[in-house]
Structure formats: C-alpha cells, structure tokens
C-alpha atoms as a PDB file:
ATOM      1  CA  UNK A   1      60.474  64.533  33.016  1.00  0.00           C
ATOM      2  CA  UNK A   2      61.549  66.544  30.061  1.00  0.00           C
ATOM      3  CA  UNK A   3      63.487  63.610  28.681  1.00  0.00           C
ATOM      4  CA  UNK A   4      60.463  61.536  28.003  1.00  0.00           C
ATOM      5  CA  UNK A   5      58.332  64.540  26.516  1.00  0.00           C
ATOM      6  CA  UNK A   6      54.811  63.083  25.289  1.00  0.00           C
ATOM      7  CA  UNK A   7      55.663  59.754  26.991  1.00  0.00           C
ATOM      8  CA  UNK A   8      52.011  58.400  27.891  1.00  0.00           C
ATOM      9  CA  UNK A   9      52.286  55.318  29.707  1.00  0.00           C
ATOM     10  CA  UNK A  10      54.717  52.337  31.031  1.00  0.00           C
ATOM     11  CA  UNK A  11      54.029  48.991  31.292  1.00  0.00           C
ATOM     12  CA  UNK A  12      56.141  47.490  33.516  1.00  0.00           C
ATOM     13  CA  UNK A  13      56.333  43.631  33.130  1.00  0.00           C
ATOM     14  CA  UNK A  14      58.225  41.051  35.727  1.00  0.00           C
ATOM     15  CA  UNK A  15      57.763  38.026  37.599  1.00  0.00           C
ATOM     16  CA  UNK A  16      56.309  37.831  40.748  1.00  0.00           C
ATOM     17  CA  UNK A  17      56.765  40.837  42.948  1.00  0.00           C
ATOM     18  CA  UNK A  18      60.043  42.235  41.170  1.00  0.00           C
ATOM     19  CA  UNK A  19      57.642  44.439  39.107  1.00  0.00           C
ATOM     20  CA  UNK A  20      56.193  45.713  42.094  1.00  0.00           C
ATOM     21  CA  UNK A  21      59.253  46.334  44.207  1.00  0.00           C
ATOM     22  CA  UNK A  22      60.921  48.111  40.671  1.00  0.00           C
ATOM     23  CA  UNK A  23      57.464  50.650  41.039  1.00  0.00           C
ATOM     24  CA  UNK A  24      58.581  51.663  44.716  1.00  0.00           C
ATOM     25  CA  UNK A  25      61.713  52.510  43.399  1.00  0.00           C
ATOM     26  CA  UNK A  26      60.866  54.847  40.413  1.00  0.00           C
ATOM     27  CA  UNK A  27      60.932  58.569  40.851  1.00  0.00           C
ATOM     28  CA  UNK A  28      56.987  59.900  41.787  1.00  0.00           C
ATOM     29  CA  UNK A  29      57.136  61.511  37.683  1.00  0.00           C
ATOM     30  CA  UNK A  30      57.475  58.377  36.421  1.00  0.00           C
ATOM     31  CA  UNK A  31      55.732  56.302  38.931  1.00  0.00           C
ATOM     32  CA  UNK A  32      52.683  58.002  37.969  1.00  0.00           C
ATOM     33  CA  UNK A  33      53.032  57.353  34.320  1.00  0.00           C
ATOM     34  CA  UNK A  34      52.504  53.628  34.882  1.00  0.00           C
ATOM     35  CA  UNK A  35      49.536  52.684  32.936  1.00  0.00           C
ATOM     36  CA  UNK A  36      49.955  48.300  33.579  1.00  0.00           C
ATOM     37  CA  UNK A  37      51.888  45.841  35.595  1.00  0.00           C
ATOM     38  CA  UNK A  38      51.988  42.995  33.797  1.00  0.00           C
ATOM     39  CA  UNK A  39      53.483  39.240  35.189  1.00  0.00           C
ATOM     40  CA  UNK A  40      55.759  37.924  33.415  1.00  0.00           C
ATOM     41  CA  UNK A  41      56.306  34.251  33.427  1.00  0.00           C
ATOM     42  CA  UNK A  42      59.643  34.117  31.324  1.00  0.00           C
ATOM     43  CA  UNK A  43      62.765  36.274  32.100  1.00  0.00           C
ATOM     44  CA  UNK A  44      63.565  40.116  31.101  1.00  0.00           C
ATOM     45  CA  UNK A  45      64.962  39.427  27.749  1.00  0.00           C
ATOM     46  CA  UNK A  46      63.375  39.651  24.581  1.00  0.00           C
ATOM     47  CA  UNK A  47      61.130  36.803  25.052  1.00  0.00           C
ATOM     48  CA  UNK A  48      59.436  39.341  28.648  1.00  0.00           C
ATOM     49  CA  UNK A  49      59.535  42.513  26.346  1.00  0.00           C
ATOM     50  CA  UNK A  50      57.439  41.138  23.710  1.00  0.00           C
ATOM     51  CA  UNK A  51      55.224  39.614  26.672  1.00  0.00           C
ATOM     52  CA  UNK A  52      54.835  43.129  28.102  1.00  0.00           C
ATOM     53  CA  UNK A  53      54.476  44.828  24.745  1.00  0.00           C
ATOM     54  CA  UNK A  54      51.411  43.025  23.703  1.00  0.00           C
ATOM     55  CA  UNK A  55      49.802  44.817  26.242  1.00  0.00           C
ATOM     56  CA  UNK A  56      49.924  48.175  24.347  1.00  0.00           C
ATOM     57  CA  UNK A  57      46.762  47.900  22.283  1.00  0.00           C
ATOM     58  CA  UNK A  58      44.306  47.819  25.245  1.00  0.00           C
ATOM     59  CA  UNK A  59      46.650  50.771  26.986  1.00  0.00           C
ATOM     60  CA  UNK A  60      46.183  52.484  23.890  1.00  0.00           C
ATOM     61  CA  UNK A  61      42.410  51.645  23.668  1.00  0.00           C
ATOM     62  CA  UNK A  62      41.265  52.423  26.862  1.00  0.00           C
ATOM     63  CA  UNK A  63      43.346  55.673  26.604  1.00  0.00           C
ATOM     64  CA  UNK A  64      41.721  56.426  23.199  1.00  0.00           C
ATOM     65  CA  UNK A  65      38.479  55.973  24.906  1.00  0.00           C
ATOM     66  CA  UNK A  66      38.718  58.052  27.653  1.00  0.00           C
ATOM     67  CA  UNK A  67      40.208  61.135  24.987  1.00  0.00           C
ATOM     68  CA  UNK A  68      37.388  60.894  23.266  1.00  0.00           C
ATOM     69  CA  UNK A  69      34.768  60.901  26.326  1.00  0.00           C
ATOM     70  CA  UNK A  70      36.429  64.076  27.476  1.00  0.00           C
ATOM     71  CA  UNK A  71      36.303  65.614  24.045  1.00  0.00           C
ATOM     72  CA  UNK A  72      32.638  64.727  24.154  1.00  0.00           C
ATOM     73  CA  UNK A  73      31.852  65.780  26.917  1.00  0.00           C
ATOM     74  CA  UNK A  74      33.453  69.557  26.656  1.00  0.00           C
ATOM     75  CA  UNK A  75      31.584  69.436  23.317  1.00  0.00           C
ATOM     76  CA  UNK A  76      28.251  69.033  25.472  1.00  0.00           C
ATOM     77  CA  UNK A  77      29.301  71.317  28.050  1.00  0.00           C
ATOM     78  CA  UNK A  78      29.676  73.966  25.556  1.00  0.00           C
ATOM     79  CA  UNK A  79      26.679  73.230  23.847  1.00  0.00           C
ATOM     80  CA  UNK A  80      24.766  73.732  27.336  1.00  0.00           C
ATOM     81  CA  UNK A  81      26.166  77.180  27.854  1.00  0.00           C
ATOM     82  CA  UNK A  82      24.953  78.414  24.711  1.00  0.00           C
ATOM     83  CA  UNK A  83      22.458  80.816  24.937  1.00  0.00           C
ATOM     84  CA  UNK A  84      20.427  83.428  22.368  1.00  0.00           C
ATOM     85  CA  UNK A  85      22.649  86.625  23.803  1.00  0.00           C
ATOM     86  CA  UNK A  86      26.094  84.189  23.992  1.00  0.00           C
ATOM     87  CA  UNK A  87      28.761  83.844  21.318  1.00  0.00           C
ATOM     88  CA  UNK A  88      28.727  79.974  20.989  1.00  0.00           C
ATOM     89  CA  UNK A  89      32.243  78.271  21.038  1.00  0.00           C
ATOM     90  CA  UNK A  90      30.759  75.313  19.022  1.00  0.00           C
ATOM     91  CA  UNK A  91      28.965  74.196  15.741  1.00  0.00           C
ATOM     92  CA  UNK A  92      27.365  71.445  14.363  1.00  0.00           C
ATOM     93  CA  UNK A  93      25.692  69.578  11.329  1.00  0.00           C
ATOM     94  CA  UNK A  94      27.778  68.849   8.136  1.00  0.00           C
ATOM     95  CA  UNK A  95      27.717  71.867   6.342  1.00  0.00           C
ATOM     96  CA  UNK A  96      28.278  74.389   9.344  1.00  0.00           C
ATOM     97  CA  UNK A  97      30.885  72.450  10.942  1.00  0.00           C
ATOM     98  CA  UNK A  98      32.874  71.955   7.278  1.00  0.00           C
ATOM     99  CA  UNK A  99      32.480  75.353   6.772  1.00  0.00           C
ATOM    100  CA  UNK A 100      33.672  76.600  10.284  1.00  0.00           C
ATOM    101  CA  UNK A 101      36.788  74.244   9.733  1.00  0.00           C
ATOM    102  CA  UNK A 102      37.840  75.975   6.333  1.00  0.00           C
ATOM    103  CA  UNK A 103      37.343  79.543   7.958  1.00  0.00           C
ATOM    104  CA  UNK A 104      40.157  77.578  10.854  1.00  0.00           C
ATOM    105  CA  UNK A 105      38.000  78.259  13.629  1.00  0.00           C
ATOM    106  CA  UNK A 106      37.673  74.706  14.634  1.00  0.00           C
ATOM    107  CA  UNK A 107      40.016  73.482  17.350  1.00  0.00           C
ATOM    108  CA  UNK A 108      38.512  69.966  17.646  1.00  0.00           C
ATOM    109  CA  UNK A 109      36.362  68.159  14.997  1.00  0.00           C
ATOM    110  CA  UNK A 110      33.865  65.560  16.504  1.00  0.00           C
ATOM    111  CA  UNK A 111      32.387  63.214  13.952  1.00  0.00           C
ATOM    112  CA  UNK A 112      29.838  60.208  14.638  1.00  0.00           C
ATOM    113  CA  UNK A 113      30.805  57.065  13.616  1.00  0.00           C
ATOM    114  CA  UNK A 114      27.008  56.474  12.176  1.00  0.00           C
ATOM    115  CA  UNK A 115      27.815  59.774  10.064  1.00  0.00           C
ATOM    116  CA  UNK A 116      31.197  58.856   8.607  1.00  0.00           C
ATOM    117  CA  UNK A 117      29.405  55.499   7.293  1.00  0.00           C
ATOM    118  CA  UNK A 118      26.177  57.279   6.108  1.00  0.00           C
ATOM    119  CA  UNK A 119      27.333  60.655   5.662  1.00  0.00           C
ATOM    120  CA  UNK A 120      28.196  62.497   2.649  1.00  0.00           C
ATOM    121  CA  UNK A 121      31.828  62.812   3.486  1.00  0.00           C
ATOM    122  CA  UNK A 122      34.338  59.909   4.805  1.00  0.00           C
ATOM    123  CA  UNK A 123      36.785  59.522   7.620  1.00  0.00           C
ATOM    124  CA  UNK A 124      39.169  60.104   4.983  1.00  0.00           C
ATOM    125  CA  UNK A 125      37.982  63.789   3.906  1.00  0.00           C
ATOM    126  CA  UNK A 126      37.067  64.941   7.038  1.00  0.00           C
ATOM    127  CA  UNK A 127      40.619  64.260   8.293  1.00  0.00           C
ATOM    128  CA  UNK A 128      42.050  65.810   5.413  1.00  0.00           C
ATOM    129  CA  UNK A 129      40.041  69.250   5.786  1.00  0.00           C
ATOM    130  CA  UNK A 130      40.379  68.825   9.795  1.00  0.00           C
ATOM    131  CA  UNK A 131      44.404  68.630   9.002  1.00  0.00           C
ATOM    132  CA  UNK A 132      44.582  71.054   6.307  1.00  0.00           C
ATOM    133  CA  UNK A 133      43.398  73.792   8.889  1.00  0.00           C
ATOM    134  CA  UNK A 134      44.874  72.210  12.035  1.00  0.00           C
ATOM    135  CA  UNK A 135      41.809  71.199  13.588  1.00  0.00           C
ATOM    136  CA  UNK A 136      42.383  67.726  15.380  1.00  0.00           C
ATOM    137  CA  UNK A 137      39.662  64.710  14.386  1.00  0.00           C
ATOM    138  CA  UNK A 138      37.608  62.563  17.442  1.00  0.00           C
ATOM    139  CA  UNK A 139      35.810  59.808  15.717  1.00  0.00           C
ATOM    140  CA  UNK A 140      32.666  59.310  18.290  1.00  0.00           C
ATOM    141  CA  UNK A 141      31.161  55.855  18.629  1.00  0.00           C
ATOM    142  CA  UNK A 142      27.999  55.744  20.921  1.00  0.00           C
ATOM    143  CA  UNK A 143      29.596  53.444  24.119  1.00  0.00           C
ATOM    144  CA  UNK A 144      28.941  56.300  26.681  1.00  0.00           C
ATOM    145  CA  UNK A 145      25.250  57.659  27.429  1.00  0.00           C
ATOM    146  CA  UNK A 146      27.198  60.720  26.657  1.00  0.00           C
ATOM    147  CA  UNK A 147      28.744  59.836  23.251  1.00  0.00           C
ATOM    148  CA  UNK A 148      25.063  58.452  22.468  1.00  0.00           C
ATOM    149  CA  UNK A 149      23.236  62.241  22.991  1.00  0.00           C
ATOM    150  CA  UNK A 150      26.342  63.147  20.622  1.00  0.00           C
ATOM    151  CA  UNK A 151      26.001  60.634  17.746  1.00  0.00           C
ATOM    152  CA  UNK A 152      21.852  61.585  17.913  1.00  0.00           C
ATOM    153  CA  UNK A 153      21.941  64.731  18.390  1.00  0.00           C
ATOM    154  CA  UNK A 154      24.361  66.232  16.547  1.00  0.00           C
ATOM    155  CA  UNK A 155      26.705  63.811  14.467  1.00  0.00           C
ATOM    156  CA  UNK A 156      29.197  66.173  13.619  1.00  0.00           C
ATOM    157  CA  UNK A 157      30.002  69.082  15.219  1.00  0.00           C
ATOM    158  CA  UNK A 158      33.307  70.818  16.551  1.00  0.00           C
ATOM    159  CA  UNK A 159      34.924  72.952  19.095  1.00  0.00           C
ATOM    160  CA  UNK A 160      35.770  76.464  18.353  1.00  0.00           C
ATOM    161  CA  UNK A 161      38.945  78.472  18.866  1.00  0.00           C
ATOM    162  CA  UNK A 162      36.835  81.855  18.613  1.00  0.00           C
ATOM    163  CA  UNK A 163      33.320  82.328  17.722  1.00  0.00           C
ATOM    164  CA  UNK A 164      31.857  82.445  14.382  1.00  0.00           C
ATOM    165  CA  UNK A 165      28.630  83.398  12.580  1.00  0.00           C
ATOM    166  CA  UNK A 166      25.970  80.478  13.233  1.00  0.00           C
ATOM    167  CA  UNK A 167      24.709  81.202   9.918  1.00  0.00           C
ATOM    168  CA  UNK A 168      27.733  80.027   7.929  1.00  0.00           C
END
C-alpha cells in the first residue's frame, strides 16, 4: 500500500466482535499491518479513538524493542565473522567507533545505556555526530541475554557501510 508509505501498525478498536469481523474484511496488505485489537466498551466516536489510541505507547515499545534486538544482534553476527584475514564491517569502543562515524562509515551506531550514563559522551552528542554523518542511533539496554554480551562487551560500537582501518 503505497498510500500509507512507512505506516507501521493499526490498532483496531471496537466492541465485541465488530473489530474482529472489520479484520476479515481488510485487504491481506493491511490486514497484516495490524499490530492490536483492542475492545472497546464505548462507541466509535471520539470517546473509542482516544480508547484505542492509548494503546500506542506499548505498540511503539514493544516495536522499539524488537528494532533494537535485531540491530543487536546483526552487530554480534558481524562481530562473529570477523576474522585476522577479513575486512571487519564493525567497530567498537568510544574512540574507534566516534572516529569511524566522522570518516561516515558507520551505518548504525549502537550505544549501551550503562555507557551513555558513565561515558564520556551523552545521548545527546552521540546523536548529534551519529546525525551529522547519517549514521542512525540504537540506545542498547541489557533486557536480552543478547543486548547483555553487548552492553559488557563492547558498549559502543557500530555497523559499517564499508570497511575501515581498525587502527583509527
């Protein structure tokens, strides 16, 4: 569906079954964009579209979440198939990673929560640099085993668009 471009989600809110019998009748493009079916226990007015609406922060959460598990985990997967002979498509530690983002090889930026509150930089300035050299920004908190080996092991470190020198 062109017309709804970088549409995410739909919640679709009702009472009863109505919400259900409205999902059997959508189109299988947008049908599959439902993210929640919410019940409803007033009508579809204003009164149901704020009811539905305040839905949108865990939607948004949960699909925040599962960005940033899949950013971590191509950052691991990378990581793994580094090897002494192999041009490495990621870096990592502060001064690397900064440095590989002013060069504008970094496609994604990963950066620890623990790091961003200990850190020598801020959410703040590493968003600016990431956006400065259109890198995007994951802030990683450790809720996955995955996003744990991250925040310990490396704390900041980013995926490449093209390999660089490791010794920055």
């Amino acid at each position: 569906h062109k017309l709804l471009g970088d549409l995410r989600g739909l919640i679709v809110g009702g009472r009863a079954d109505m919400k259900r019998k409205l999902l059997s009748e959508l189109p299988l493009s947008l049908r599959g964009r439902v993210v929640r079916l919410v019940d409803l226990a007033c009508g579809a007015g204003p009164e149901g579209l704020h009811a539905a609406a305040a839905h949108h922060t865990e939607v948004l959460e949960r699909d925040l979440q599962q960005e940033t598990a899949d950013s971590v985990s191509r950052f691991l997967e990378l990581a793994s198939r580094t090897e002494a002979h192999a041009a490495s498509l990621v870096c990592y530690g502060e001064s690397q990673t900064a440095a590989a983002v002013r060069l504008g090889a970094v496609h994604q930026l990963l950066v620890a929560k623990e790091v961003l509150q200990h850190g020598s930089r801020r959410w703040q300035d590493w968003h600016a640099l990431a956006t400065a050299f259109g890198a995007s920004i994951v802030e990683v908190d450790a809720k996955t085993e995955a996003e744990l080996r991250f925040c310990e092991g490396f704390g900041v470190g980013a995926c490449l668009r093209y390999a660089i020198d490791p010794d920055l």
